[in-house]
Structure formats: structure tokens, C-alpha cells
Protein backbone atom coordinates (compact mmCIF):
# COMPACT_ATOMS: atom_id res chain seq x y z
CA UNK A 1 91.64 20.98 69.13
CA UNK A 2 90.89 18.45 71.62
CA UNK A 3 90.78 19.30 75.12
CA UNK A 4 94.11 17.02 75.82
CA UNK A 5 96.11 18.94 72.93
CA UNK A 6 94.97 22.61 74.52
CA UNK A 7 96.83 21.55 77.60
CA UNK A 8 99.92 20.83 75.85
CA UNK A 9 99.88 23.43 74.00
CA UNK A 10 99.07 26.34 76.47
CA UNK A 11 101.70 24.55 78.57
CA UNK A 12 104.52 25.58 76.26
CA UNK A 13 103.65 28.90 76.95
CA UNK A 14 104.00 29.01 80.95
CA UNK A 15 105.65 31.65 82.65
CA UNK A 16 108.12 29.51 84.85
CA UNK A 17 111.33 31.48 84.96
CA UNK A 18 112.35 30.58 88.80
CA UNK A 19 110.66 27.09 89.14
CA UNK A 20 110.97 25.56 84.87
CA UNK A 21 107.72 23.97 86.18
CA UNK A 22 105.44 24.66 83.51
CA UNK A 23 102.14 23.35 83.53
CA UNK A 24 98.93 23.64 81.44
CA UNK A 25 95.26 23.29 82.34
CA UNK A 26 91.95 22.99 80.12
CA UNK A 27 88.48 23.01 81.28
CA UNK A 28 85.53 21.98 78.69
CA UNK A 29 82.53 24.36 79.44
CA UNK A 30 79.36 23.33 79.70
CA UNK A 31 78.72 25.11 76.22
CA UNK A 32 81.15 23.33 74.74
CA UNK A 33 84.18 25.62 74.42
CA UNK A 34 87.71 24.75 75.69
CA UNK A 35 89.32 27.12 77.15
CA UNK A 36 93.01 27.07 78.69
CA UNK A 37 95.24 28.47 81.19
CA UNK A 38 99.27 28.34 81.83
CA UNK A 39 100.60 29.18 85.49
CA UNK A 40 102.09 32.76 85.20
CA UNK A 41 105.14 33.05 87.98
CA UNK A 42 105.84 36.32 89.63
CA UNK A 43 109.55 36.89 91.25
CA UNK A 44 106.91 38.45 94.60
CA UNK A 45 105.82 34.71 95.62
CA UNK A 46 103.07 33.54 96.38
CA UNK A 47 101.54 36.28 93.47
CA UNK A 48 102.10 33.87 90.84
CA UNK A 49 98.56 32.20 88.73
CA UNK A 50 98.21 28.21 88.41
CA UNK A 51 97.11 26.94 84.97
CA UNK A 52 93.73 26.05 86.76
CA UNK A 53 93.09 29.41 87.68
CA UNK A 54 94.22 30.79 84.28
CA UNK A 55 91.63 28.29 82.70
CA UNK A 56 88.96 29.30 84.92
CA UNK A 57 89.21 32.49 84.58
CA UNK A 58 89.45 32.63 80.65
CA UNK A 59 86.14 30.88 80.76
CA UNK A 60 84.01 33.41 82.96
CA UNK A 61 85.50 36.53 80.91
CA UNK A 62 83.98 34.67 77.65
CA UNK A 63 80.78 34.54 79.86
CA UNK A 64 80.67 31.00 81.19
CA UNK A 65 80.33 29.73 84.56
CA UNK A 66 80.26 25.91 84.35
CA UNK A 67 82.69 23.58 83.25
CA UNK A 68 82.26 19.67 82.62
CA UNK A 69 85.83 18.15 81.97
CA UNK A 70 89.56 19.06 83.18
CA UNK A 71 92.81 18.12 81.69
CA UNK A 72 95.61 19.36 83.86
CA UNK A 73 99.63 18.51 81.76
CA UNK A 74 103.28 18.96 83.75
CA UNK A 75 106.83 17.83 83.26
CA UNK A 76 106.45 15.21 86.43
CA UNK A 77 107.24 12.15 87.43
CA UNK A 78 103.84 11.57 88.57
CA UNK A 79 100.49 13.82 87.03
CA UNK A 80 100.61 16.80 88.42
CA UNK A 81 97.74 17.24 91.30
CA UNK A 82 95.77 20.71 90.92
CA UNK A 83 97.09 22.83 94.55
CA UNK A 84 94.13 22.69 96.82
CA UNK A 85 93.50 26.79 96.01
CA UNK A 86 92.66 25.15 92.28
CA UNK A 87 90.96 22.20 93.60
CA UNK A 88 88.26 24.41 95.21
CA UNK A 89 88.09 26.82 92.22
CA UNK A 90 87.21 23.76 90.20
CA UNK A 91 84.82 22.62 92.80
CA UNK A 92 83.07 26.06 92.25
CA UNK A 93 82.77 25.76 88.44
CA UNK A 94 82.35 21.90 88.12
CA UNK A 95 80.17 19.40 89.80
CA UNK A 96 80.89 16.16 91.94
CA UNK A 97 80.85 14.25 88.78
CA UNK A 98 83.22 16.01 86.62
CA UNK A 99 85.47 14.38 84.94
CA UNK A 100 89.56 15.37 85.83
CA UNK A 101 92.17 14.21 84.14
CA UNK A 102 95.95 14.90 85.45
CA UNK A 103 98.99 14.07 83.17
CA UNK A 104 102.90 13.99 82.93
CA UNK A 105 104.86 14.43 79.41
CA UNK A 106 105.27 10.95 79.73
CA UNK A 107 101.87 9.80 78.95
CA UNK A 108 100.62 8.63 82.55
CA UNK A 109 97.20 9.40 82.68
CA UNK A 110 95.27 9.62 85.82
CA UNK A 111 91.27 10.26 85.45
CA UNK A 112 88.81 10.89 88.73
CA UNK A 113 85.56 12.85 89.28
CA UNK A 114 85.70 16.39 90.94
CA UNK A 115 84.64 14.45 93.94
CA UNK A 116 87.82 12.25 93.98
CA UNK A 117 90.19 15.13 93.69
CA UNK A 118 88.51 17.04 96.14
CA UNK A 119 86.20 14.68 98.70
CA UNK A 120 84.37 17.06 101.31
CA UNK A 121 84.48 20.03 98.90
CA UNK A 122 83.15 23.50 100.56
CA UNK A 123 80.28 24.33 98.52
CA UNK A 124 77.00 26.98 98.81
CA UNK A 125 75.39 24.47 101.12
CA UNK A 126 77.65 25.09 103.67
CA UNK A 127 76.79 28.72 103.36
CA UNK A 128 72.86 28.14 104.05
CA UNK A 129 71.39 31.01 106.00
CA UNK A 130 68.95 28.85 108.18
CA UNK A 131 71.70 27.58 109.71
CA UNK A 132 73.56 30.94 111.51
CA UNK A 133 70.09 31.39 113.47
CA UNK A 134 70.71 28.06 115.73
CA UNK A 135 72.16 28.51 119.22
């Protein structure tokens, strides 16, 4: 299954009982596996899971850490944007380059890079040692 179709297709199975916003995420690991995610909604907002997250995480229990390519589907006028929680969890996994694509039911198609989506990501360099010793 392609990683366009897993999207769809964990989509139908979103937990969305309050919002009917279902959305479905797929990330492409570096190994080669898709693996995908629906957002899970919890009546105790904010405690709720984004497709994104679902993705990710279905990914590093199978072992993997990096990811290459996103596909993110919703029932939008516009493609659906990752929230900016997601955007830095794909930041984490994914590289500058990596290729996202965002998508409504009614075949839009929007493509960036990781950068795009998410210009000035946080990332380990900001968390360089050397750095805490200046005055």
C-alpha cells in the first residue's frame, strides 16, 4: 500500500466523536516501512493524539527512529497543516529535506520539505553544551 492510500485508510478509523474531524497521517521510514497514525479524541481536552503523533509513535515501537516522507489526509477545505506540537515531532524524526505532503478528500495536494512546514525548527544544536558555559 502506498504511503498516500495508508493515510486514507487509517483516516477512516479516527476517533473524532466531539470534533467529526478525522484525519490520517503516514510517515515512510528510513527502512522503508509505512507506518500510520489516526488522531484519537479524548472527552478531557487537550488529552487527545494527532495522526502525526500516532504515526510517529507506531514507528519507534517497531524500532525506527527516522522517517523520510509524510502524507498527512483531512476532510478540509484546504490540506490540513500538521499543529505545531506535530510539526516539531516530525522535525525530530525527519530532516530539513523531507518530503511533506498535506491533503483534503478533495484531491488538493500540497507538497514542501520539513523545512517549509517548519522554518527555524528547534533541533539538538540548539541544545549544544559549549554554549551554557558563556557569560
Amino acid at each position: 500500500m502506498s504511503l498516500e492510500k495508508s493515510a486514507f485508510a487509517v483516516r477512516e478509523n479516527a476517533y473524532a466523536p466531539y470534533s467529526n474531524f478525522k484525519v490520517g497521517a503516514a510517515v515512510l521510514s528510513e527502512g522503508g516501512t509505512i507506518y500510520s497514525g489516526c488522531n484519537v479524541e479524548n472527552i478531557a481536552y487537550p488529552e487527545g493524539t494527532c495522526a502525526e503523533a500516532g504515526a510517529i509513535a507506531a514507528m519507534v515501537a517497531a524500532g525506527e527512529t527516522k522517517l523520510t516522507e509524510v502524507f498527512v489526509v483531512a476532510d478540509s477545505k484546504q490540506p490540513v497543516s500538521p499543529c505545531g506540537g506535530c510539526r516539531q515531532k516530525l522535525a525530530e524524526f525527519g530532516s530539513s529535506d523531507t518530503k511533506v505532503t498535506l491533503a483534503n478528500l478533495d484531491g488538493v495536494r500540497v507538497t514542501m520539505t520539513m523545512a517549509e512546514l517548519l522554518p527555524g525548527a528547534f533541533g539538538v544544536d540548539h541544545m549544544d553544551a559549549d554554549h551554557q558555559d558563556r557569560d
